[in-house]
Protein backbone atom coordinates (compact mmCIF):
# COMPACT_ATOMS: atom_id res chain seq x y z
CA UNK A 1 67.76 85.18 80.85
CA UNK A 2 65.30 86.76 83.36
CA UNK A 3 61.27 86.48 82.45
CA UNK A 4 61.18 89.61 81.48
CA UNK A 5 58.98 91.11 78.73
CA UNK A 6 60.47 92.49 75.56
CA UNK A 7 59.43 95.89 75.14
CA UNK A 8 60.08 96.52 71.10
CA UNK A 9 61.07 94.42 68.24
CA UNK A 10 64.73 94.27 68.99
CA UNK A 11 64.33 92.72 72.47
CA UNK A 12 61.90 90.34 71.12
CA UNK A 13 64.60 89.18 68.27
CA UNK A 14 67.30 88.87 70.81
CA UNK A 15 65.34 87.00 73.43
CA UNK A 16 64.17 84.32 70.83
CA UNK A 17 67.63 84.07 69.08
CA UNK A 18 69.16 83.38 73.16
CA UNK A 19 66.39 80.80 73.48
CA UNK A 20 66.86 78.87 70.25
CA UNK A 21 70.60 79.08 71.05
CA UNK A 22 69.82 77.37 74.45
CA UNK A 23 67.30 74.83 73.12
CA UNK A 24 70.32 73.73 70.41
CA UNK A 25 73.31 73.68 73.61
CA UNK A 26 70.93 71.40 75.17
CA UNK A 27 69.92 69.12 72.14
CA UNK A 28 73.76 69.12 71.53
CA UNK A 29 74.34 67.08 74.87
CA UNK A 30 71.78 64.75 74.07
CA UNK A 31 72.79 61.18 72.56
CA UNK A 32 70.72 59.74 69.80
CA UNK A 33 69.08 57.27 71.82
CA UNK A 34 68.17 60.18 74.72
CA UNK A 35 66.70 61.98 71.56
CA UNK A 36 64.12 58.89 71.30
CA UNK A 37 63.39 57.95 74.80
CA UNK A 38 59.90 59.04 75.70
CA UNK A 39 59.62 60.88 79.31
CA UNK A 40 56.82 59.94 81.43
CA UNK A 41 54.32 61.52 78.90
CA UNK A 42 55.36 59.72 76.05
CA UNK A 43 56.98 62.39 74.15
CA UNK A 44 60.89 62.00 73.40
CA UNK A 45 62.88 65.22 72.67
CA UNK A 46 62.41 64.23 68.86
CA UNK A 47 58.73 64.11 69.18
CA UNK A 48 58.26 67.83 70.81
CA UNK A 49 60.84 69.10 68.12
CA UNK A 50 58.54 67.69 65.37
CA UNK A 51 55.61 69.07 67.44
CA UNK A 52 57.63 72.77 67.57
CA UNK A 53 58.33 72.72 64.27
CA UNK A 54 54.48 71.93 63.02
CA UNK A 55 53.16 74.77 65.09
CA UNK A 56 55.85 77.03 63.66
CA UNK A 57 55.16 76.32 60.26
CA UNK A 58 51.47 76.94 61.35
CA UNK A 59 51.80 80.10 62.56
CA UNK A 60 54.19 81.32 60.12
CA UNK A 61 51.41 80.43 57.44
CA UNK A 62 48.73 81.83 59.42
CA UNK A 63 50.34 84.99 61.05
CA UNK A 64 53.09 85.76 57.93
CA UNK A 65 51.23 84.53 55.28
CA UNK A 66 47.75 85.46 55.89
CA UNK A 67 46.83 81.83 55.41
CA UNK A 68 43.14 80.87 56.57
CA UNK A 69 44.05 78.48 59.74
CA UNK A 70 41.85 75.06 58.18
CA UNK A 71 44.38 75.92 54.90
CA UNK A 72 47.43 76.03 56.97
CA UNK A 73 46.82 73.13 59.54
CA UNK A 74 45.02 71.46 56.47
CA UNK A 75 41.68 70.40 57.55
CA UNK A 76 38.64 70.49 55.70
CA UNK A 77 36.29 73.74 55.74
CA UNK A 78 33.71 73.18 57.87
């Protein structure tokens, strides 16, 4: 897909849905042990899918839901 801004709602929707649908071809190729291997950062695949799915559930709470962000990424008020 080109880099290409989405210009309304629909767009938007169909350029995430073709990018999840890419991220999952390419985590389909991957063998359990390639899912664990750290690259030369020390993140495996596993690791930055945990990482994605934190900071979606983060800004889901805090964007959907209205959540303050210290409630949603549960920290302490300061």
């Amino acid at each position: 897909m080109e880099n290409k801004v989405p210009q309304n709602m629909p767009e938007l929707l169909s350029a995430i849905e073709h990018e999840w649908k890419e991220l999952w071809r390419v985590l389909g190729r991957l063998t359990p042990e390639q899912m664990t291997t750290p690259d030369a950062g020390g993140w495996s695949p596993k690791d930055n899918l945990a990482h994605l799915a934190e900071w979606m559930k983060i800004l889901m709470g805090y964007h959907m839901d209205r959540l303050p962000a210290q409630e949603v990424m549960a920290c302490p008020p300061r």
